[in-house]
C-alpha atoms as a PDB file:
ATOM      1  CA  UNK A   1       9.158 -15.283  43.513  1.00  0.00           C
ATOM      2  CA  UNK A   2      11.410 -12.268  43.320  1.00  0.00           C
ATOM      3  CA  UNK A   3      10.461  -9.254  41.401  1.00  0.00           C
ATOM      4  CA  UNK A   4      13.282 -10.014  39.151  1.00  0.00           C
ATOM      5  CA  UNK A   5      11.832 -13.281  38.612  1.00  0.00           C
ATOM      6  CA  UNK A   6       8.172 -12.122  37.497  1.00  0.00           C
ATOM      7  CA  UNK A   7       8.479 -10.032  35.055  1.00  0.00           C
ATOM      8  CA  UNK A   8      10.820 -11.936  32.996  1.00  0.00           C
ATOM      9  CA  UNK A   9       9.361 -12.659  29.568  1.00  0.00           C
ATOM     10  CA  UNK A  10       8.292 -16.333  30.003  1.00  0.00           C
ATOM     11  CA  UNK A  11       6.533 -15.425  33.139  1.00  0.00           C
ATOM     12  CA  UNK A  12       4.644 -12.697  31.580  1.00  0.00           C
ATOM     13  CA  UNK A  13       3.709 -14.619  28.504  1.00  0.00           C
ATOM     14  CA  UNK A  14       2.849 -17.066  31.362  1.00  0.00           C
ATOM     15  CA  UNK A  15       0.434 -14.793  33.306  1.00  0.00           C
ATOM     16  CA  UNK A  16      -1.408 -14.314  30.121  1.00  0.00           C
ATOM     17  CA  UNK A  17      -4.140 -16.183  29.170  1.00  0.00           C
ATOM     18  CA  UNK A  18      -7.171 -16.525  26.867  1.00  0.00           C
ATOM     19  CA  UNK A  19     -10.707 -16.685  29.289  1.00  0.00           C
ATOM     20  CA  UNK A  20     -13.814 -18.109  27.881  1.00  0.00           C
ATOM     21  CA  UNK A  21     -15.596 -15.869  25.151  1.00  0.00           C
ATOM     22  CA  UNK A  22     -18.892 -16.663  27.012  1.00  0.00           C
ATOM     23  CA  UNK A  23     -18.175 -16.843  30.127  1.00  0.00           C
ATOM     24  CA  UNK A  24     -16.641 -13.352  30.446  1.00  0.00           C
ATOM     25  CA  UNK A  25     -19.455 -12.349  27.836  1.00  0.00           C
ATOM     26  CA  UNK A  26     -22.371 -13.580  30.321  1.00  0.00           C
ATOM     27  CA  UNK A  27     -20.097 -11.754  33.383  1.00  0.00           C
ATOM     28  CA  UNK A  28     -20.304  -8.332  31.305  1.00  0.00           C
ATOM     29  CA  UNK A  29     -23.723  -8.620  30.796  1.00  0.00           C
ATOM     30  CA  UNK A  30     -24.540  -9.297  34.131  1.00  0.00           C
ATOM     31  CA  UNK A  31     -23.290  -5.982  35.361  1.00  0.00           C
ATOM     32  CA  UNK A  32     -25.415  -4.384  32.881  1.00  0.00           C
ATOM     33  CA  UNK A  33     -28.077  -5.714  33.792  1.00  0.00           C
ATOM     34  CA  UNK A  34     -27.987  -5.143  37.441  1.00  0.00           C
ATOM     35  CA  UNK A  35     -27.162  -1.095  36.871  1.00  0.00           C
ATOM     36  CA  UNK A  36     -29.613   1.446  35.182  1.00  0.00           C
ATOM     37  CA  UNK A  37     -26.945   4.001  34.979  1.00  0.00           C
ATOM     38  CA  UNK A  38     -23.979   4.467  32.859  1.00  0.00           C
ATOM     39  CA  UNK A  39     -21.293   7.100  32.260  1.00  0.00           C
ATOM     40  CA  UNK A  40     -21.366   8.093  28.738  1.00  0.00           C
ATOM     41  CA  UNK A  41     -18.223  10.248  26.788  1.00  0.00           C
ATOM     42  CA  UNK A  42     -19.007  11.861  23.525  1.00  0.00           C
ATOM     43  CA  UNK A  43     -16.541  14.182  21.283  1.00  0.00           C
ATOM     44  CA  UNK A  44     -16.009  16.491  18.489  1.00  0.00           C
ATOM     45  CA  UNK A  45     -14.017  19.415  17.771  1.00  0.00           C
ATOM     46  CA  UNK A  46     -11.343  18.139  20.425  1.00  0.00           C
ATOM     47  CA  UNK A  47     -13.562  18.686  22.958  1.00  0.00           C
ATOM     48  CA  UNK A  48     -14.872  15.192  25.371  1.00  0.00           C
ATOM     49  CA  UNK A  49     -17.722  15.596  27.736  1.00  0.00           C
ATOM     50  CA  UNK A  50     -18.927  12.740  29.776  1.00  0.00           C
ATOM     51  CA  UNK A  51     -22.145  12.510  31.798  1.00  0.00           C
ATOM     52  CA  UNK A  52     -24.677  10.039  33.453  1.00  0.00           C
ATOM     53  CA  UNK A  53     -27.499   8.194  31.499  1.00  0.00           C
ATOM     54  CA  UNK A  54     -29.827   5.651  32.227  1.00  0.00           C
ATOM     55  CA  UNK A  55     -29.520   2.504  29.429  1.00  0.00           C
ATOM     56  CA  UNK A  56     -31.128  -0.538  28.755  1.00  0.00           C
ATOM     57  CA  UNK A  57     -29.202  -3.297  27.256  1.00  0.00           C
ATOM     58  CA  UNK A  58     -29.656  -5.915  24.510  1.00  0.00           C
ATOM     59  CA  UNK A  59     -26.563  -8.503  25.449  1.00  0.00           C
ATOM     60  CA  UNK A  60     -23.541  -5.979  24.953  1.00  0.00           C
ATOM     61  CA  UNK A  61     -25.408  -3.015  22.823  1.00  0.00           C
ATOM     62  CA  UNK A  62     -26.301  -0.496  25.000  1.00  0.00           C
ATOM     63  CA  UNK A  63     -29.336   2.064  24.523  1.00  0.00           C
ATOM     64  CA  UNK A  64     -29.722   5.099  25.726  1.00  0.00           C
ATOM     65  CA  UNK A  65     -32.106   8.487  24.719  1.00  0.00           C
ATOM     66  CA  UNK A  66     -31.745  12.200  24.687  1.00  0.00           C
ATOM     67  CA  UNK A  67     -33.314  15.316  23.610  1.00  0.00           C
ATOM     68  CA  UNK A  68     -32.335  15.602  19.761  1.00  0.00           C
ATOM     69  CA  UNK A  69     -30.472  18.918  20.766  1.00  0.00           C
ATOM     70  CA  UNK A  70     -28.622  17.749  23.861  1.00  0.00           C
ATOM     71  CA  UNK A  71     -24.878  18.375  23.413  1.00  0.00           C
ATOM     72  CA  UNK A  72     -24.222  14.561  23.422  1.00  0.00           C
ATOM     73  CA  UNK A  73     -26.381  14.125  20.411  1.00  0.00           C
ATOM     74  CA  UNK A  74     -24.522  16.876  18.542  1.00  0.00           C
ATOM     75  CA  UNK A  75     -21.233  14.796  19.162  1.00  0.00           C
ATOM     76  CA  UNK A  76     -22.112  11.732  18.505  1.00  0.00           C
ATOM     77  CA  UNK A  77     -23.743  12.964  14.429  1.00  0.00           C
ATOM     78  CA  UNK A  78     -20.073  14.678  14.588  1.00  0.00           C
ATOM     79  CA  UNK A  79     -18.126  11.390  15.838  1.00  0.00           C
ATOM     80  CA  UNK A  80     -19.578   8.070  16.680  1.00  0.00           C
ATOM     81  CA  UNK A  81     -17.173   6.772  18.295  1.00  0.00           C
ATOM     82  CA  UNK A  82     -18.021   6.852  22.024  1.00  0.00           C
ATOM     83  CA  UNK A  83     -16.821   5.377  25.643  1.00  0.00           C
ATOM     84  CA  UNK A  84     -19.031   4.120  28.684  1.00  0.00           C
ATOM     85  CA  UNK A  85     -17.717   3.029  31.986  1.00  0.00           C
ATOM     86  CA  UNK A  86     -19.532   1.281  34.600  1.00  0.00           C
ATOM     87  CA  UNK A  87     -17.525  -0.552  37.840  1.00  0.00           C
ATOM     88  CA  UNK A  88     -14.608  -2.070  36.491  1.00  0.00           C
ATOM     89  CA  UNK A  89     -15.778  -1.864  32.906  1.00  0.00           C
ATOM     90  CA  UNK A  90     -14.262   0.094  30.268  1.00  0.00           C
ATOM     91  CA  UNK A  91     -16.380   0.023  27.193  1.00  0.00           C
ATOM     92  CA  UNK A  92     -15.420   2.010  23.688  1.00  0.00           C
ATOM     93  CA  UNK A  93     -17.977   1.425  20.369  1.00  0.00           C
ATOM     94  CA  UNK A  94     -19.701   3.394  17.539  1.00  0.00           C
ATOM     95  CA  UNK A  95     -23.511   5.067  18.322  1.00  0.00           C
ATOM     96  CA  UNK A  96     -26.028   4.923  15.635  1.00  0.00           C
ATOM     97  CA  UNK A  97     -28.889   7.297  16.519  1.00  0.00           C
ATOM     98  CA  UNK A  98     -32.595   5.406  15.687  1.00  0.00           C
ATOM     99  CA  UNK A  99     -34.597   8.031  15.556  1.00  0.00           C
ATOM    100  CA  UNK A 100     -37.860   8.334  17.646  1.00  0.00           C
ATOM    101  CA  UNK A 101     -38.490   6.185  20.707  1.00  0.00           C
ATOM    102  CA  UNK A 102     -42.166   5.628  19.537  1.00  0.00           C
ATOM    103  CA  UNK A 103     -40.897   4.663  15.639  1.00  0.00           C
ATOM    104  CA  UNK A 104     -42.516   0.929  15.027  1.00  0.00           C
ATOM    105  CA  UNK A 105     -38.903  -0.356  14.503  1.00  0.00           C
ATOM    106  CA  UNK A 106     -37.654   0.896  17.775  1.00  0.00           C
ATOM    107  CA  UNK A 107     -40.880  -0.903  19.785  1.00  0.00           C
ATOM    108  CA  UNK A 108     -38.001  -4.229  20.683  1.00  0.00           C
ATOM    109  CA  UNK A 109     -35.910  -1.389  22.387  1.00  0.00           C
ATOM    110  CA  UNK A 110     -38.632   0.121  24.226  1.00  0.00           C
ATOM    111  CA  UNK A 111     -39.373  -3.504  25.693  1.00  0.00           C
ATOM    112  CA  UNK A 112     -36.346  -3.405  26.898  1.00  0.00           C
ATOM    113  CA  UNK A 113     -36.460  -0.018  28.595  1.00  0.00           C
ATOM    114  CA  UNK A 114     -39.317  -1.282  30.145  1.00  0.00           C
ATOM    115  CA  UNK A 115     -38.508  -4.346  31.536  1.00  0.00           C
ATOM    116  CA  UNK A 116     -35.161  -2.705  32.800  1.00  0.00           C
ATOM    117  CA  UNK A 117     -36.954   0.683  34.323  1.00  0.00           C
ATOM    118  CA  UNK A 118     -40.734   0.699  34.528  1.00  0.00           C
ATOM    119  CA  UNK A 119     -44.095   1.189  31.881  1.00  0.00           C
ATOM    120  CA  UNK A 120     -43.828   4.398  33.564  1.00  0.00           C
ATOM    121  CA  UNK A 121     -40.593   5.589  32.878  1.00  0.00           C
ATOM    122  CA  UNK A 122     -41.182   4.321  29.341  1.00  0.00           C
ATOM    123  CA  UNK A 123     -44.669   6.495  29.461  1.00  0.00           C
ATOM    124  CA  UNK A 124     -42.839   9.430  30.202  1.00  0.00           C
ATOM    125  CA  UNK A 125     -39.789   9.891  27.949  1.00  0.00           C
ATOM    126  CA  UNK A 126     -40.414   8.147  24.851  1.00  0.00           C
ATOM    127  CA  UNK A 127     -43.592  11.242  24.455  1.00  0.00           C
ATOM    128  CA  UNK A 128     -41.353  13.674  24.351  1.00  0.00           C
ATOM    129  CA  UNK A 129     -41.433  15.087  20.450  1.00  0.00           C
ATOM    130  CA  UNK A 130     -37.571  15.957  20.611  1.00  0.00           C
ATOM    131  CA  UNK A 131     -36.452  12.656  22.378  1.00  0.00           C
ATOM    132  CA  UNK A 132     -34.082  10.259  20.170  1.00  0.00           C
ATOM    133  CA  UNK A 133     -33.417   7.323  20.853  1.00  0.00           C
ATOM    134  CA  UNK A 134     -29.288   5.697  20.639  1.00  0.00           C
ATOM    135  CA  UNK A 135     -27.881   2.414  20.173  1.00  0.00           C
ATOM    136  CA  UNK A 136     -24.140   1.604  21.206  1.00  0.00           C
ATOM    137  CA  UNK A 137     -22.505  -1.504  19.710  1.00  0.00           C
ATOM    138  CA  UNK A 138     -19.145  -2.325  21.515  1.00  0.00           C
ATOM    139  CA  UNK A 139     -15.716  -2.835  19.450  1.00  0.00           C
ATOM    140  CA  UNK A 140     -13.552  -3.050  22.350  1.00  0.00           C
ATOM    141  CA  UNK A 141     -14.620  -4.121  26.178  1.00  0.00           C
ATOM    142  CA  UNK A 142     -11.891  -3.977  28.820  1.00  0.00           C
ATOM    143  CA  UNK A 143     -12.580  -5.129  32.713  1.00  0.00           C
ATOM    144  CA  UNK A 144     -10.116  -4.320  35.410  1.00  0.00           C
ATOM    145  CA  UNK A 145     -10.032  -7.077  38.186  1.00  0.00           C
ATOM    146  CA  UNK A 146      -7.458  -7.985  41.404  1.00  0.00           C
ATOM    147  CA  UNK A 147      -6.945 -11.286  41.339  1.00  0.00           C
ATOM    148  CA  UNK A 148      -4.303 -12.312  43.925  1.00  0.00           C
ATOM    149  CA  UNK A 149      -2.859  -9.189  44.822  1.00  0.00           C
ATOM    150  CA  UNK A 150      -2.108  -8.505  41.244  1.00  0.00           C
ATOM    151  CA  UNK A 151      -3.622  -5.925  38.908  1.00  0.00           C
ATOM    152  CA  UNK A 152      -5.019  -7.177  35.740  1.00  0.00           C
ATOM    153  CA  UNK A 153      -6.842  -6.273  32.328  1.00  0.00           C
ATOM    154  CA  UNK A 154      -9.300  -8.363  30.647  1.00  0.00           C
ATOM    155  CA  UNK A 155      -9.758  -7.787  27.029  1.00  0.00           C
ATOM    156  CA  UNK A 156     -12.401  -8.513  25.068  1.00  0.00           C
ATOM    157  CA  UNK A 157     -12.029  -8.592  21.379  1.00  0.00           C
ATOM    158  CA  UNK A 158     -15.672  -8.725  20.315  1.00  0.00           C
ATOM    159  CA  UNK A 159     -14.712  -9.104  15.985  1.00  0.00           C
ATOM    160  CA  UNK A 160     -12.468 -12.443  16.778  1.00  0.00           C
ATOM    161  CA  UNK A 161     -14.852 -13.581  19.707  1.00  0.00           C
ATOM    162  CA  UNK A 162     -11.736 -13.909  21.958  1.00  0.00           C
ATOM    163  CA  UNK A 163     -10.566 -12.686  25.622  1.00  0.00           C
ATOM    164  CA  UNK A 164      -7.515 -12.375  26.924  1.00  0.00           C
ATOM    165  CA  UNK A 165      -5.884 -11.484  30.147  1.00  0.00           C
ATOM    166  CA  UNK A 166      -2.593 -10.044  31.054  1.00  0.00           C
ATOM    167  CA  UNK A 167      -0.938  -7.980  34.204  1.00  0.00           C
ATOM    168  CA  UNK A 168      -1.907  -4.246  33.535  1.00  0.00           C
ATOM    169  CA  UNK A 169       2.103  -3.797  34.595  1.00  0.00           C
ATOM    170  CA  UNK A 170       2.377  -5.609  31.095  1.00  0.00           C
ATOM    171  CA  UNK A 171       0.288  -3.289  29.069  1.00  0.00           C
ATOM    172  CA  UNK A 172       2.926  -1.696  26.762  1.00  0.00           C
ATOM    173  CA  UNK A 173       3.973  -5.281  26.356  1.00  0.00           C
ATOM    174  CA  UNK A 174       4.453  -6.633  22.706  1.00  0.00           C
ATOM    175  CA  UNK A 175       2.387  -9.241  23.567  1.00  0.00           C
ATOM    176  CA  UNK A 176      -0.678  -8.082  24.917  1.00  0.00           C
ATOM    177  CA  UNK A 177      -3.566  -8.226  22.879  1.00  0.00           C
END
């Protein structure tokens, strides 16, 4: 096929495709769960910083905690709005901060920590008096993959439950998602 020939409309609309909502759900997760690290970008006052944290997940919601003064906190009480990337993930959603690792509501979360890190870890960091502890919930997931010597984006749409795929060439497209 000629280059002229693929990226005529009909072939684009073509190339796209809705994947399974739980298929590509359960692939997501997977990655999470095989990482304990995450990179985490936080702004306010038109300023974005990004760093390293190690998370736990529950499905897609992603926790994380910090000293109640880190500058990450800070931007998140100023904007909750947030972006993680991990591999070929790209992951934007709002952060809610819980409070205390040790509160009686947050004890599901620690579990988590737990089973993800180590009793130890756990031990450690959810003692300290200033330590808070953050839930992410996703609005928009987007995975990069190759598949056949082409470059594509897979977008999740986690409101309408739906997925869809399209050439990243294709991006400014109308008619991607």
């Amino acid at each position: 096929m000629s280059q002229k020939n693929i990226d005529t409309e009909e072939t684009i609309t073509k190339m796209r495709k809705e994947l399974d909502f739980r298929t590509f759900k359960d692939e997501i997760i997977h990655i999470f769960d095989e990482n304990r690290e995450i990179v985490l970008a936080t702004s306010s006052k038109d300023r974005v910083t990004a760093r390293t944290v190690t998370f736990a997940n529950d499905e897609l919601e992603i926790l994380f905690w910090s000293w109640d003064n880190n500058k990450k906190i800070a931007q998140i009480k100023e904007n909750p709005r947030v972006a993680l990337t991990l591999k070929n993930v790209q992951y934007e959603g709002e952060a809610e901060i819980l409070g205390k690792p040790l509160d009686k509501k947050n004890k599901v979360f620690l579990n988590l920590f737990e089973r993800k890190l180590s009793k130890a870890f756990v031990d450690t960091f959810s003692k300290i008096p200033e330590m808070v502890l953050v839930k992410i919930c996703p609005k928009t997931i987007v995975k990069f993959e190759t598949i056949k010597s082409r470059f594509y984006f897979q977008k999740m749409d986690i409101k309408n439950r739906r997925v869809f795929q399209m050439r990243v060439e294709d991006k400014n497209n109308p008619a991607f998602p």
